[in-house]
Structures are given as C-alpha cells and as structure tokens.
C-alpha atoms as a PDB file:
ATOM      1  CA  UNK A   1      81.282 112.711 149.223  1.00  0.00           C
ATOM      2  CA  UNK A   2      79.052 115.901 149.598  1.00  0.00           C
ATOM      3  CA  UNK A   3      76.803 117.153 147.303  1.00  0.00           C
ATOM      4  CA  UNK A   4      75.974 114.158 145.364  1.00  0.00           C
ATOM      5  CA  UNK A   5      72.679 112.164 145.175  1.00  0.00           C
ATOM      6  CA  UNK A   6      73.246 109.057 147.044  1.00  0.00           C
ATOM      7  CA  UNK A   7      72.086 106.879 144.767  1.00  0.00           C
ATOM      8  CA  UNK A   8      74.017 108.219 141.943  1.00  0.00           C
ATOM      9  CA  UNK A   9      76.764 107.832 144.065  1.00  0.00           C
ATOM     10  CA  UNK A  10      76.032 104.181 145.281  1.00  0.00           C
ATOM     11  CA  UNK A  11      75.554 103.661 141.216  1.00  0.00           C
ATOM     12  CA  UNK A  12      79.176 105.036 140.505  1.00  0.00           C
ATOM     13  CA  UNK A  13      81.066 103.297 143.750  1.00  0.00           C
ATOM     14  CA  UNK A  14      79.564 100.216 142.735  1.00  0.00           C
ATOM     15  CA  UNK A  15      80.760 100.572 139.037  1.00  0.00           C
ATOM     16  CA  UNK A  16      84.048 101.345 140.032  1.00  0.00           C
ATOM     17  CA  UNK A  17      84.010  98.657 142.448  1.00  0.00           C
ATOM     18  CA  UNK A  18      83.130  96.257 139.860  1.00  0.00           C
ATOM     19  CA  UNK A  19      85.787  97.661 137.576  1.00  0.00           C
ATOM     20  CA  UNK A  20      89.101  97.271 139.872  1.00  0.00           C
ATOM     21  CA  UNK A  21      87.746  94.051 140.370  1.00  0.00           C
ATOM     22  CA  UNK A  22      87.660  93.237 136.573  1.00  0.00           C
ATOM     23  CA  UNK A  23      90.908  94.374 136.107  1.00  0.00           C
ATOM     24  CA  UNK A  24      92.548  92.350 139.262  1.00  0.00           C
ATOM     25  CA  UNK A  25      90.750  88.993 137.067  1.00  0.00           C
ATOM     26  CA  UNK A  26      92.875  89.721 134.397  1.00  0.00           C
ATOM     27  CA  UNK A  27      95.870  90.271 135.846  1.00  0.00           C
ATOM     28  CA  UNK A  28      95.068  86.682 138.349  1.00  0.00           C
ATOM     29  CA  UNK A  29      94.846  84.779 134.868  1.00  0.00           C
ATOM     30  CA  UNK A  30      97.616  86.259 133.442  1.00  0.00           C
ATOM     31  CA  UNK A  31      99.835  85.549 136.360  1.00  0.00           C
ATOM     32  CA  UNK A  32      98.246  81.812 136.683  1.00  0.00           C
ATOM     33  CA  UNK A  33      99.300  81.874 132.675  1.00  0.00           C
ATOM     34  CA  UNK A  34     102.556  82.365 133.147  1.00  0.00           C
ATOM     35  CA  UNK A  35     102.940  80.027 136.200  1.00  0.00           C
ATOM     36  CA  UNK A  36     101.770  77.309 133.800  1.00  0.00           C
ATOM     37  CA  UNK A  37     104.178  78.496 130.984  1.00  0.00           C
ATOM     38  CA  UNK A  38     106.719  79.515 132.692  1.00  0.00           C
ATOM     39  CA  UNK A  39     106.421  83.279 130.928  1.00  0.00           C
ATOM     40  CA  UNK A  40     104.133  85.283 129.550  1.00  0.00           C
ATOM     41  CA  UNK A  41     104.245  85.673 125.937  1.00  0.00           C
ATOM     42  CA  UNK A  42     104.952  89.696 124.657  1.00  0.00           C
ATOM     43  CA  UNK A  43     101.082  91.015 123.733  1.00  0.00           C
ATOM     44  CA  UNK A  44     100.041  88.920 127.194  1.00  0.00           C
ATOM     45  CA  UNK A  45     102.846  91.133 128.912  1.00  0.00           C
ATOM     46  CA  UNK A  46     102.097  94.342 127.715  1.00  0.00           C
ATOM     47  CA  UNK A  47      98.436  94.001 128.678  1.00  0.00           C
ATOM     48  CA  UNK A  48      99.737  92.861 132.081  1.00  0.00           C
ATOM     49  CA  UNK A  49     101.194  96.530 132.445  1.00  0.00           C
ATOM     50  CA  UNK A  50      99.091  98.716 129.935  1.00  0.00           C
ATOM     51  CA  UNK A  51      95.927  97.353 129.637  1.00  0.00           C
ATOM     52  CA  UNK A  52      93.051  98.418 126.931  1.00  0.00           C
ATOM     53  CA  UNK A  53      90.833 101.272 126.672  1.00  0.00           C
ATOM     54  CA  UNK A  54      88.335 100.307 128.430  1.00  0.00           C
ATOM     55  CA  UNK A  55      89.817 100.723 132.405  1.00  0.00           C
ATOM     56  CA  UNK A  56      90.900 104.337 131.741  1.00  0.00           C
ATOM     57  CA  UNK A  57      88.555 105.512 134.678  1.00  0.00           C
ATOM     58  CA  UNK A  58      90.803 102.929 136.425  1.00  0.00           C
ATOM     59  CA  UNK A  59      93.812 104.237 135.536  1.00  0.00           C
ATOM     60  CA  UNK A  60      92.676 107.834 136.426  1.00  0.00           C
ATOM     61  CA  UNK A  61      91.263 106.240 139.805  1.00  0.00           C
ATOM     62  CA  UNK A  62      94.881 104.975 140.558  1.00  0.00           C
ATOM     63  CA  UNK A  63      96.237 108.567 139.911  1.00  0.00           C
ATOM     64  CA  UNK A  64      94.381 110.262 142.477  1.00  0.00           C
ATOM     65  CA  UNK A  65      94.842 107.318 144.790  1.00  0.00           C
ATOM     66  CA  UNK A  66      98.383 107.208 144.200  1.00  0.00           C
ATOM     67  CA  UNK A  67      98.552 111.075 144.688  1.00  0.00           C
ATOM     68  CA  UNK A  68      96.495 111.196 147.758  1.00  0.00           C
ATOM     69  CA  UNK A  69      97.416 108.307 149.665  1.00  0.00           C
ATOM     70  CA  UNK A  70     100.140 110.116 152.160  1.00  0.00           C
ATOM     71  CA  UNK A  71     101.967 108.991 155.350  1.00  0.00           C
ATOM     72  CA  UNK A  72     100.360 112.696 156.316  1.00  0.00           C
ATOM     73  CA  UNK A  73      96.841 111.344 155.157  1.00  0.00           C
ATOM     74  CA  UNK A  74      96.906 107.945 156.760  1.00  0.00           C
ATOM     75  CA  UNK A  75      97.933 108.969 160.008  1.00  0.00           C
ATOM     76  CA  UNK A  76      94.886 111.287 160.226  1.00  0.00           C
ATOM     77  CA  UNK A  77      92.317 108.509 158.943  1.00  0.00           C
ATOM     78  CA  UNK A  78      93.606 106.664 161.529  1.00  0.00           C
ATOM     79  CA  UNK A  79      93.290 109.637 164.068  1.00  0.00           C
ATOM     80  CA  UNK A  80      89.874 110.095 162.700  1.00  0.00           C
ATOM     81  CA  UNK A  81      88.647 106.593 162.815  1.00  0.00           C
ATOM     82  CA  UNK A  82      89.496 106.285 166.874  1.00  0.00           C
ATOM     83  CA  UNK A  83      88.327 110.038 167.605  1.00  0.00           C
ATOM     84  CA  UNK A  84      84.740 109.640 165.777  1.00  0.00           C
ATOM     85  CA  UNK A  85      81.177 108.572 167.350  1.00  0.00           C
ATOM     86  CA  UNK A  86      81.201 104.862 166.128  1.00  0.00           C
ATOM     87  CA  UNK A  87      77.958 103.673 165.023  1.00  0.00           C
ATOM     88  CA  UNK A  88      76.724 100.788 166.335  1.00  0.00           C
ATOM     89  CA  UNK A  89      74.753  97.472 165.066  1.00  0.00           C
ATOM     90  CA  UNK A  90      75.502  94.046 164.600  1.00  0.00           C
ATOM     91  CA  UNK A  91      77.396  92.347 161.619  1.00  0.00           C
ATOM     92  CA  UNK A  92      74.021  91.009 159.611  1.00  0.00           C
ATOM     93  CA  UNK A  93      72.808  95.070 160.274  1.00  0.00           C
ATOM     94  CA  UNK A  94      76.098  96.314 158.593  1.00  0.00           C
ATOM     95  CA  UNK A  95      75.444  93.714 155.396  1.00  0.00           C
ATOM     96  CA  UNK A  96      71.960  95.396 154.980  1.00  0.00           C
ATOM     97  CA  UNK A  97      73.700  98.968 155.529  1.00  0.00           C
ATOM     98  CA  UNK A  98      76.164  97.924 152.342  1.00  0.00           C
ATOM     99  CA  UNK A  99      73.526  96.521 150.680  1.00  0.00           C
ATOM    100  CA  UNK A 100      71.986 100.156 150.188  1.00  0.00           C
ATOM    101  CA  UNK A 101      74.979 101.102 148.263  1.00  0.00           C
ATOM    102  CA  UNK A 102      73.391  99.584 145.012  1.00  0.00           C
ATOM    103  CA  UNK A 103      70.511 101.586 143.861  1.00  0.00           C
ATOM    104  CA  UNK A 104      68.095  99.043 142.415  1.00  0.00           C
ATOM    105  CA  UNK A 105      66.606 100.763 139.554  1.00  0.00           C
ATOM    106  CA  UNK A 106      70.463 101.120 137.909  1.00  0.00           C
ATOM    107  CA  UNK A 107      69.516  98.993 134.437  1.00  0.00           C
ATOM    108  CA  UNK A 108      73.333  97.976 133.862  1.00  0.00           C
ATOM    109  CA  UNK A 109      73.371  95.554 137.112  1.00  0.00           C
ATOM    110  CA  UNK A 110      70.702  93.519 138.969  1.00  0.00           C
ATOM    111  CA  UNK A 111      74.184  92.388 141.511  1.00  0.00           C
ATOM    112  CA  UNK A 112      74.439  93.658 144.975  1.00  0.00           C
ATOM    113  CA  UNK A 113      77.266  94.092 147.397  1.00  0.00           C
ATOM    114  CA  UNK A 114      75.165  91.850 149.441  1.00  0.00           C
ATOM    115  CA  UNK A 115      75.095  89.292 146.572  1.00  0.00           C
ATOM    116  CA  UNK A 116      78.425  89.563 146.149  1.00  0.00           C
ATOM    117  CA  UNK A 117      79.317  88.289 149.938  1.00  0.00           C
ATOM    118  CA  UNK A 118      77.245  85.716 149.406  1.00  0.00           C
ATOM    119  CA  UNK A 119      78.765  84.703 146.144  1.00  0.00           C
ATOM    120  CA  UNK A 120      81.756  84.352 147.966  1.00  0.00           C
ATOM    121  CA  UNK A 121      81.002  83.043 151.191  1.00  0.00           C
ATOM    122  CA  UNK A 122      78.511  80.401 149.518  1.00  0.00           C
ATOM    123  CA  UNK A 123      82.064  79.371 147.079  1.00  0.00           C
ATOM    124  CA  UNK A 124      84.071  78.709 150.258  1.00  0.00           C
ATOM    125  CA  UNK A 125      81.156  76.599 151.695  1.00  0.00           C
ATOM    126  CA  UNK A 126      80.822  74.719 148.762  1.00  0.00           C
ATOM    127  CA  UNK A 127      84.196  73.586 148.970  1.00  0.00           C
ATOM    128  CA  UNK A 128      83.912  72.695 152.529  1.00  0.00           C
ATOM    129  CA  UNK A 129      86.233  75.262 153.860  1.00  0.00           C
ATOM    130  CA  UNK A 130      86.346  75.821 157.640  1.00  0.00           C
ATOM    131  CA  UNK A 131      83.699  77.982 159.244  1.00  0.00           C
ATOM    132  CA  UNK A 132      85.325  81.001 159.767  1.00  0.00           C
ATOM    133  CA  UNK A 133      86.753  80.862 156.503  1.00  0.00           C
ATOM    134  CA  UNK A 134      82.850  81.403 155.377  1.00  0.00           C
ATOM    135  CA  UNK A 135      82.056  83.711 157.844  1.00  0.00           C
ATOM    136  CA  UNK A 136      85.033  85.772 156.409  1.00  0.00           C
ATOM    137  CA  UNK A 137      83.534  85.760 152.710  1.00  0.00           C
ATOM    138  CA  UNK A 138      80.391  87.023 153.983  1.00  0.00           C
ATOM    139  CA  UNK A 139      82.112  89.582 156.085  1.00  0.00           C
ATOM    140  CA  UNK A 140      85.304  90.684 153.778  1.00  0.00           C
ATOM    141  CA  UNK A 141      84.037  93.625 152.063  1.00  0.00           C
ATOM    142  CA  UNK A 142      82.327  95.209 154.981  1.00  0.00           C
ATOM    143  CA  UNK A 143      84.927  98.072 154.807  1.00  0.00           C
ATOM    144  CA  UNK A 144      83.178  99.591 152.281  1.00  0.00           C
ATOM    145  CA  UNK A 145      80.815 100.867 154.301  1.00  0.00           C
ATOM    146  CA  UNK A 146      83.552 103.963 154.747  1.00  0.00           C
ATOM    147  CA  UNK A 147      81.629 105.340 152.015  1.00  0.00           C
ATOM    148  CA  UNK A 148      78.047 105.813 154.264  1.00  0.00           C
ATOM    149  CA  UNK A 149      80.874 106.989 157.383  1.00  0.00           C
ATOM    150  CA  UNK A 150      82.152 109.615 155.464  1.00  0.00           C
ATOM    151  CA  UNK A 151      84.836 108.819 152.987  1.00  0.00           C
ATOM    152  CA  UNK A 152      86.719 111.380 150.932  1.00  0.00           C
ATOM    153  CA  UNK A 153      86.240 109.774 148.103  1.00  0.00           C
ATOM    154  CA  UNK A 154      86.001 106.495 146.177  1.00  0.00           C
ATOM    155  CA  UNK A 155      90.306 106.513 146.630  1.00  0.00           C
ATOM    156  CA  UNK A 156      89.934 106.275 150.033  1.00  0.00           C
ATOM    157  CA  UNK A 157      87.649 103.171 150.199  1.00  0.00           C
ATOM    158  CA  UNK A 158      88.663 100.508 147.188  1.00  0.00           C
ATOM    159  CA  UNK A 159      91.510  99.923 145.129  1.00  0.00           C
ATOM    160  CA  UNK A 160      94.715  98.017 145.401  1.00  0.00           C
ATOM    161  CA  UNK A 161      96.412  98.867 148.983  1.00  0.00           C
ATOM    162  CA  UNK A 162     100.295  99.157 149.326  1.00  0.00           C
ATOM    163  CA  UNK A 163     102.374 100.347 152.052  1.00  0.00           C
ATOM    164  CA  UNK A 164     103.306 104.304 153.124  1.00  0.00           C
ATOM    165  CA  UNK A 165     105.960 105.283 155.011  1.00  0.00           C
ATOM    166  CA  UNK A 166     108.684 103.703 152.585  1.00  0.00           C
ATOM    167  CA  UNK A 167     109.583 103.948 148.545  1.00  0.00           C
ATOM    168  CA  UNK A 168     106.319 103.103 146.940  1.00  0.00           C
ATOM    169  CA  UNK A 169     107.058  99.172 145.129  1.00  0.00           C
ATOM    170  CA  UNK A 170     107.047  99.317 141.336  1.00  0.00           C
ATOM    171  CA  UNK A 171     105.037  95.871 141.657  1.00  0.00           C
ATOM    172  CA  UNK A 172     101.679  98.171 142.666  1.00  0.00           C
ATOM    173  CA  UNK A 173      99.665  98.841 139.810  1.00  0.00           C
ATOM    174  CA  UNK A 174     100.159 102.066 137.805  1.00  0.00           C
ATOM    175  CA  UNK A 175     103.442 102.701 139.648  1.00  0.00           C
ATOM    176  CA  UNK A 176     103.954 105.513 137.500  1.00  0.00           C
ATOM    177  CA  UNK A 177     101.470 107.487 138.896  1.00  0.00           C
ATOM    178  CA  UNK A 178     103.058 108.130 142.741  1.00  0.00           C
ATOM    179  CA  UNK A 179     105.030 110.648 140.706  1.00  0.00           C
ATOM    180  CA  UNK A 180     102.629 113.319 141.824  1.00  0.00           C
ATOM    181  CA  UNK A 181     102.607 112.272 145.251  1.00  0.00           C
ATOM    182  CA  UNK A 182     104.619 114.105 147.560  1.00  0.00           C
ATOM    183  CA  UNK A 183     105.951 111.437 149.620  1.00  0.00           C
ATOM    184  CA  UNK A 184     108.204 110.241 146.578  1.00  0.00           C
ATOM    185  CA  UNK A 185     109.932 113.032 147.232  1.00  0.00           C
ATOM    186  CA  UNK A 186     110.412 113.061 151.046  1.00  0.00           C
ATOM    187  CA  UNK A 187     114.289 112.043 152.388  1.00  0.00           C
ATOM    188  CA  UNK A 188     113.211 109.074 154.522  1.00  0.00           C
ATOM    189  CA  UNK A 189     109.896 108.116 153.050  1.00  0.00           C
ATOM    190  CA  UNK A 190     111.013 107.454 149.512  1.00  0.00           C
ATOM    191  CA  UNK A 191     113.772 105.282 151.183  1.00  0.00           C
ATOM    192  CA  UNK A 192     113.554 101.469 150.706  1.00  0.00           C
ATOM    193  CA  UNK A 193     112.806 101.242 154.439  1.00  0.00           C
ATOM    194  CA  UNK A 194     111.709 104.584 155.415  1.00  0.00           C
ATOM    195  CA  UNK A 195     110.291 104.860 158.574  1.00  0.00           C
ATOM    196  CA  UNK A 196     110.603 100.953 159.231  1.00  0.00           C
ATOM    197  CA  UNK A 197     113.117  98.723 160.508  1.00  0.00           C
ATOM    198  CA  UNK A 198     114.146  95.865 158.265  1.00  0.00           C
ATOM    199  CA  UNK A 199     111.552  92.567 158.617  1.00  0.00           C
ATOM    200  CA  UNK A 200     109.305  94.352 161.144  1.00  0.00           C
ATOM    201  CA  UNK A 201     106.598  92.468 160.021  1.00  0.00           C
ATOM    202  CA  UNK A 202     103.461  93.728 158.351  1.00  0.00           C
ATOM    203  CA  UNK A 203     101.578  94.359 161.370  1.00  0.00           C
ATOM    204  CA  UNK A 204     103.831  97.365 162.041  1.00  0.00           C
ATOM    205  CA  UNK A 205     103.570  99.479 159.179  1.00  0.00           C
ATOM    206  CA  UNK A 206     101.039 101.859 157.262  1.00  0.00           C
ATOM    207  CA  UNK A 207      98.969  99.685 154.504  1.00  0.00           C
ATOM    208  CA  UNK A 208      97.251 102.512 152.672  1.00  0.00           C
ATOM    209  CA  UNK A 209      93.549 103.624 154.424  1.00  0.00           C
ATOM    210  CA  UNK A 210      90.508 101.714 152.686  1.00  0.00           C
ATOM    211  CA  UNK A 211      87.817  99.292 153.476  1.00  0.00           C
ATOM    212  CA  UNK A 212      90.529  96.466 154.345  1.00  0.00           C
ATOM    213  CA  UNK A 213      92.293  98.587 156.978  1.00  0.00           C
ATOM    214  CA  UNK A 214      88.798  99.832 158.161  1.00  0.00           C
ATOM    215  CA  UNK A 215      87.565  96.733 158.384  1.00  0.00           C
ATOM    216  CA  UNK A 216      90.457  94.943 160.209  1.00  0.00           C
ATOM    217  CA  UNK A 217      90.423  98.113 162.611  1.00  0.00           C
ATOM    218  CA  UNK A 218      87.114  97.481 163.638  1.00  0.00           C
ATOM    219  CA  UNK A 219      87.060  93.794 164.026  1.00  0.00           C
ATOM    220  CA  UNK A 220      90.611  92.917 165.471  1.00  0.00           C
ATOM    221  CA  UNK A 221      89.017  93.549 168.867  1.00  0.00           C
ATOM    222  CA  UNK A 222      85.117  92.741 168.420  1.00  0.00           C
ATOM    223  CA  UNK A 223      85.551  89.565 166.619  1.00  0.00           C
ATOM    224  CA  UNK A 224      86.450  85.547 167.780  1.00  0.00           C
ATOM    225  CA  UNK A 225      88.071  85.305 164.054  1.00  0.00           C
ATOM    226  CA  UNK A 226      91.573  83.539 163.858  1.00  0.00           C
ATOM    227  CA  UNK A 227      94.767  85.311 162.950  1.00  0.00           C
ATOM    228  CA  UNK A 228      93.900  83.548 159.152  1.00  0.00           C
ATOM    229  CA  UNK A 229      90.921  85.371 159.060  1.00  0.00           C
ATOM    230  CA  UNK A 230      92.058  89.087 159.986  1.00  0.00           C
ATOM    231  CA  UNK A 231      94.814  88.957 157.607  1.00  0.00           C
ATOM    232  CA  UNK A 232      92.437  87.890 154.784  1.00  0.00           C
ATOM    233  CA  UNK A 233      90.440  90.903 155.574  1.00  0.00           C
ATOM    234  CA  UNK A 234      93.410  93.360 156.120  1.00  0.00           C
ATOM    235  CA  UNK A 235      95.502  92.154 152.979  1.00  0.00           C
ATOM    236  CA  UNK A 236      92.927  90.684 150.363  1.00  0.00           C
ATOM    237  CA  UNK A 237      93.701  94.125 148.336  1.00  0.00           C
ATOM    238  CA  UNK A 238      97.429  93.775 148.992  1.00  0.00           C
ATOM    239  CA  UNK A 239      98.462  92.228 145.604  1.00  0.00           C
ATOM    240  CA  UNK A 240     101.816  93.658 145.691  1.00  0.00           C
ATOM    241  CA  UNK A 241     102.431  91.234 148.542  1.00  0.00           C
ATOM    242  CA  UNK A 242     100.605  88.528 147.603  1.00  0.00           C
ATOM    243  CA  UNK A 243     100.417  88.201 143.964  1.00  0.00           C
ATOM    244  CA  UNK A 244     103.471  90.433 143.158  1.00  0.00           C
ATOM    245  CA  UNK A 245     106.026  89.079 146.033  1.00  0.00           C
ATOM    246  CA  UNK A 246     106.475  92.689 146.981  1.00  0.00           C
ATOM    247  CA  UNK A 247     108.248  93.919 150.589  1.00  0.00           C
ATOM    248  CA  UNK A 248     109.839  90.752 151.365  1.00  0.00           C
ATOM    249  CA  UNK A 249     112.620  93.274 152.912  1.00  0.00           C
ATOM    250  CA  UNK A 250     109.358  94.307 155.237  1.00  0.00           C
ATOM    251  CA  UNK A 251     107.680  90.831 156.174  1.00  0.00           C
ATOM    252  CA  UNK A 252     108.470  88.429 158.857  1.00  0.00           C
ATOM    253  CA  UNK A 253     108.289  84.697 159.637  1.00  0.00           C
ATOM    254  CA  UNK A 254     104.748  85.600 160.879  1.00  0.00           C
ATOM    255  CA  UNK A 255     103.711  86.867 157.955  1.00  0.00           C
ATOM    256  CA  UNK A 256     104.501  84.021 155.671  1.00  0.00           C
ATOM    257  CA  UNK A 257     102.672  81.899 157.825  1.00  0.00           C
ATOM    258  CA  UNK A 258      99.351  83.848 156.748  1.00  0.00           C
ATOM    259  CA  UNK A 259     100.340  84.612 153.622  1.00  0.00           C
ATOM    260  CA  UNK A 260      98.753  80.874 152.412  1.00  0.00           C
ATOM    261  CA  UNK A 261      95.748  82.256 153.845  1.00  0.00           C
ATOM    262  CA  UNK A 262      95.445  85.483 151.967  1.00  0.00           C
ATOM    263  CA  UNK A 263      96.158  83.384 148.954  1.00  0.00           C
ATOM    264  CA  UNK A 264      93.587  80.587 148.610  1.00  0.00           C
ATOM    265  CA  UNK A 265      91.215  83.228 149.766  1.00  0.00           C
ATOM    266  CA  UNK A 266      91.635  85.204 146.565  1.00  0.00           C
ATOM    267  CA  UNK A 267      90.100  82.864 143.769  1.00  0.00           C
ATOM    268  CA  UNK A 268      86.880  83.045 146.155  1.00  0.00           C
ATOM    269  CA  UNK A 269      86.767  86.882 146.484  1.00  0.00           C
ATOM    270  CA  UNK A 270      87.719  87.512 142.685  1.00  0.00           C
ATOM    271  CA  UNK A 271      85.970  84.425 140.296  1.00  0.00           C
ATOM    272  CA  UNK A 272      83.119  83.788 142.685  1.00  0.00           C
ATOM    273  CA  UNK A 273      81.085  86.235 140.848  1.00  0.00           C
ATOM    274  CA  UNK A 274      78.156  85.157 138.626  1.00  0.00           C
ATOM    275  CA  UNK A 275      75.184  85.739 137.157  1.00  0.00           C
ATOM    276  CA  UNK A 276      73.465  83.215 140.654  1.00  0.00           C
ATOM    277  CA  UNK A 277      71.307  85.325 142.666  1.00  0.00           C
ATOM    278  CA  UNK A 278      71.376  83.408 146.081  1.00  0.00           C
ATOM    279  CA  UNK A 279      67.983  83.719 148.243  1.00  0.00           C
ATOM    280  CA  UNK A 280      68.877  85.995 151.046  1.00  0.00           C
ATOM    281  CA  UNK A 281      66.392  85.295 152.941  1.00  0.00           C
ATOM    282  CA  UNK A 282      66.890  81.623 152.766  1.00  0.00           C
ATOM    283  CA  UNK A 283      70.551  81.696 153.805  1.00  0.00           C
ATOM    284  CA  UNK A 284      69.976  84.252 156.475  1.00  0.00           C
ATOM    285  CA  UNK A 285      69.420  81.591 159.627  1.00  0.00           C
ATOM    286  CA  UNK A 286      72.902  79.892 158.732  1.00  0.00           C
ATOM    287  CA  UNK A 287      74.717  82.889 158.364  1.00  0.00           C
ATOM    288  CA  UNK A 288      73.340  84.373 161.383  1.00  0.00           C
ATOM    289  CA  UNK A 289      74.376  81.243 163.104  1.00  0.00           C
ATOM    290  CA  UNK A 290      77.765  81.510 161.769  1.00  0.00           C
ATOM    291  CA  UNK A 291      77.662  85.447 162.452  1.00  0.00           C
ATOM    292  CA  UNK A 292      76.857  84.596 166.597  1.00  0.00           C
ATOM    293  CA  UNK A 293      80.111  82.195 166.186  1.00  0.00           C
ATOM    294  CA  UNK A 294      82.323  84.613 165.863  1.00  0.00           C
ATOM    295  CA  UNK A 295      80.978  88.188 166.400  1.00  0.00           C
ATOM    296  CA  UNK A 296      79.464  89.661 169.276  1.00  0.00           C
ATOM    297  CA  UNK A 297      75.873  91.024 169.288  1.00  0.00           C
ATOM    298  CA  UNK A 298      76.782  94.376 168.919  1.00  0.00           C
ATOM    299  CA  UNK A 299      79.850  96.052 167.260  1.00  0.00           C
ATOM    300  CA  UNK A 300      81.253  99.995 167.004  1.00  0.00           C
ATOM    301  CA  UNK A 301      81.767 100.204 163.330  1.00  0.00           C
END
C-alpha cells in the first residue's frame, strides 16, 4: 500500500469493501430462494455463478486473491503478525482508527466503517440478542484495520476466506481463478486433504490471511468473548463453510456446534446496512460499557 494518497486509498478499500459485500447479498437471497423453492430457477442460477457487469472489479479482485493467497504467503503473515511491534490502544480507540478509512469528502457515500458496526451491532440489540453477541457486531470488522498495519493489498484484508494447505473447494467464489495460483499445482497441497488429517477440525488449519484471521489472532487471548463469538469473527467471511457446506471432510463435532453461531450472525453483518445514521456519540457510554465487559483496557493490535 505505498505510494498512494491515503485517502484515495481509504476511498477505494471502502468501495471495494462495499462491493464484496453487495455481491455476498445476492448470493444470501439467492440461496434463501432456493431453500424456499427447493431450486433455483436457470437465469437465477447462472447469476448465482456469473454474475452481471457491474462486479467485474470483483471478479478481478478474486483473481489476484486467488493467485496470491499461498500456503507460502500465509505462513509468513502469520510469522509477520507475531514478529511485528504491536500497536497498542483499546477496542473503542481501534473503531475511531477504522473509522479514518472513509475519507469524508468522497460524494458517492456519507456511510462509515464505524456506521457500519453500529448498523450491525444496533440490529442484534434490537432483537434482544445476548450481550456479547452485540459487542461482536460492533467489534467484527476490526480486522480491517490490516490496511493502516501494513497490508499488501486490498487481497490481503477483505474478500471471501477459504482454506490453504489442501485442493482449493469449487464452492469458493470464482473457483476458476486459483488456476494461476501455484499451490494448485503442488503434490500434497492440491490434495483433498493436503497437509491435514481427516476431521481435524477448523481450528487446525490455514483459513486464508485477512481481517477475520487478524482479528481472531489478536483477540483469542485479550478478549472475555465466548467460543460463539471468536468463531463469528474468524469465519463470518467463510461462506464456503457456512453458506456453501464446504470441508465437511475438514470439520469436527466442535465445529458444528459453532457453526449455528456463524450463521444467525450473517443476516446482521450483511442486511443490516441502511441509509440510518446512528448518533455515535449517543451510543458511545453503552458500548463502552459493553466494550469493559469483555475487553481489557488495553490491547496489542
């Protein structure tokens, strides 16, 4: 992410951002569609796979993700995020941060990342969802601050998230596109198990480095969330699992168990958004109450 103006940068990431999410709506009604039908009729299916026009930048932003996201690459994010000088601040800090990513004088959106959490986490409170369901809404899309810690791009930070290590699943989206990765090539990792034993469970294997896996890294030891709550934030971009009923071979007893979770988390994350501008300032005092619940004062993000 060098040599671009930040706020033309914030204005793209947020774009894109916005986009993948567009195009995961679609395919959530589509799938709800033919769960009500019992099949989707033939246009509704080709759009399922193809889509129109208008998401080529999402198609091309699949490519390069497909292409780049490596067992080889992965490992050394990983490597990277343990090695590097953590910053540190507390959680309602780190919403602020994000909140920078969205220049406000871009004429095509008055929304916010921080809007967006709120969106979300005010949806699950409206519904009277448990507290650290709510605190999860507001906190979910933290990860994407990997784009102020030095990201190598946008691929690297949003996006659909599958697993490396093991033949890529032709339920990820634009499955076409690992062809110019190098790992469907490799002897073990293009393998239907690869480096894995059968039914490890998804807490042992590679889920593809963005701001879920970030995320989860940093708060799987900083946080008082349940086990409900870090596998919403580690697998709310793992439709291939949990819309797609993909690496069943992989997953474990343990794993179904949360898998209820990730799912009525979903709607919240992906139809929550609207036009409803909550007053940040106003909600501040109960989220920071529900922030001290479950967070410490200080985290190493």
């Amino acid at each position: 992410m060098q040599g671009q103006p930040a706020l033309s940068v914030s204005r793209d990431f947020d774009a894109m951002s916005d986009a993948i999410d567009s195009v995961n709506a679609i395919r959530g009604r589509l799938l709800q569609e033919e769960i009500a039908a019992g099949k989707l009729v033939a246009d509704q299916r080709n759009q399922f796979r193809d889509y129109d026009a208008a998401h080529d930048r999402v198609k091309e932003f699949y490519k390069v993700q497909h292409e780049k996201q490596t067992v080889e690459f992965n490992i050394k994010a990983r490597v990277n995020f343990k090695n590097r000088k953590r910053v540190r601040m507390g959680v309602w800090e780190a919403i602020e941060k994000l909140n920078m990513l969205v220049d406000d004088s871009d004429p095509d959106t008055n929304m916010s990342q921080l809007d967006h959490l709120l969106q979300t986490a005010e949806a699950i409170r409206k519904d009277g969802k448990p507290r650290w369901m709510q605190v999860t809404g507001l906190v979910h899309d933290l990860g994407k601050l990997l784009l102020v810690f030095g990201s190598e791009g946008q691929w690297d930070v949003v996006g659909d998230t599958f697993v490396v290590g093991c033949e890529f699943s032709d339920k990820i989206i634009f499955y076409e596109t690992f062809k110019g990765n190098p790992d469907s090539y490799d002897p073990i990792y293009s393998t239907k198990h690869g480096i894995y034993k059968p039914h490890c469970g998804l807490e042992n294997v590679l889920l593809s480095w963005g701001h879920d896996e970030y995320l989860y890294n940093v708060l799987k030891d900083q946080s008082y969330l349940p086990a409900e709550a870090l596998a919403i934030i580690r697998y709310h971009s793992f439709y291939p699992w949990h819309r797609e009923g993909a690496y069943s071979h992989l997953t474990n007893e343990s794993d179904t168990q949360i898998l209820e979770a990730v799912k009525a988390f979903n709607p919240y994350d992906l139809y929550s958004k609207s036009d409803q501008v909550y007053d940040s300032k106003g909600l501040q005092p109960y989220y920071q109450r529900l922030i001290a619940e479950f967070f410490p004062p200080v985290l190493e993000w």
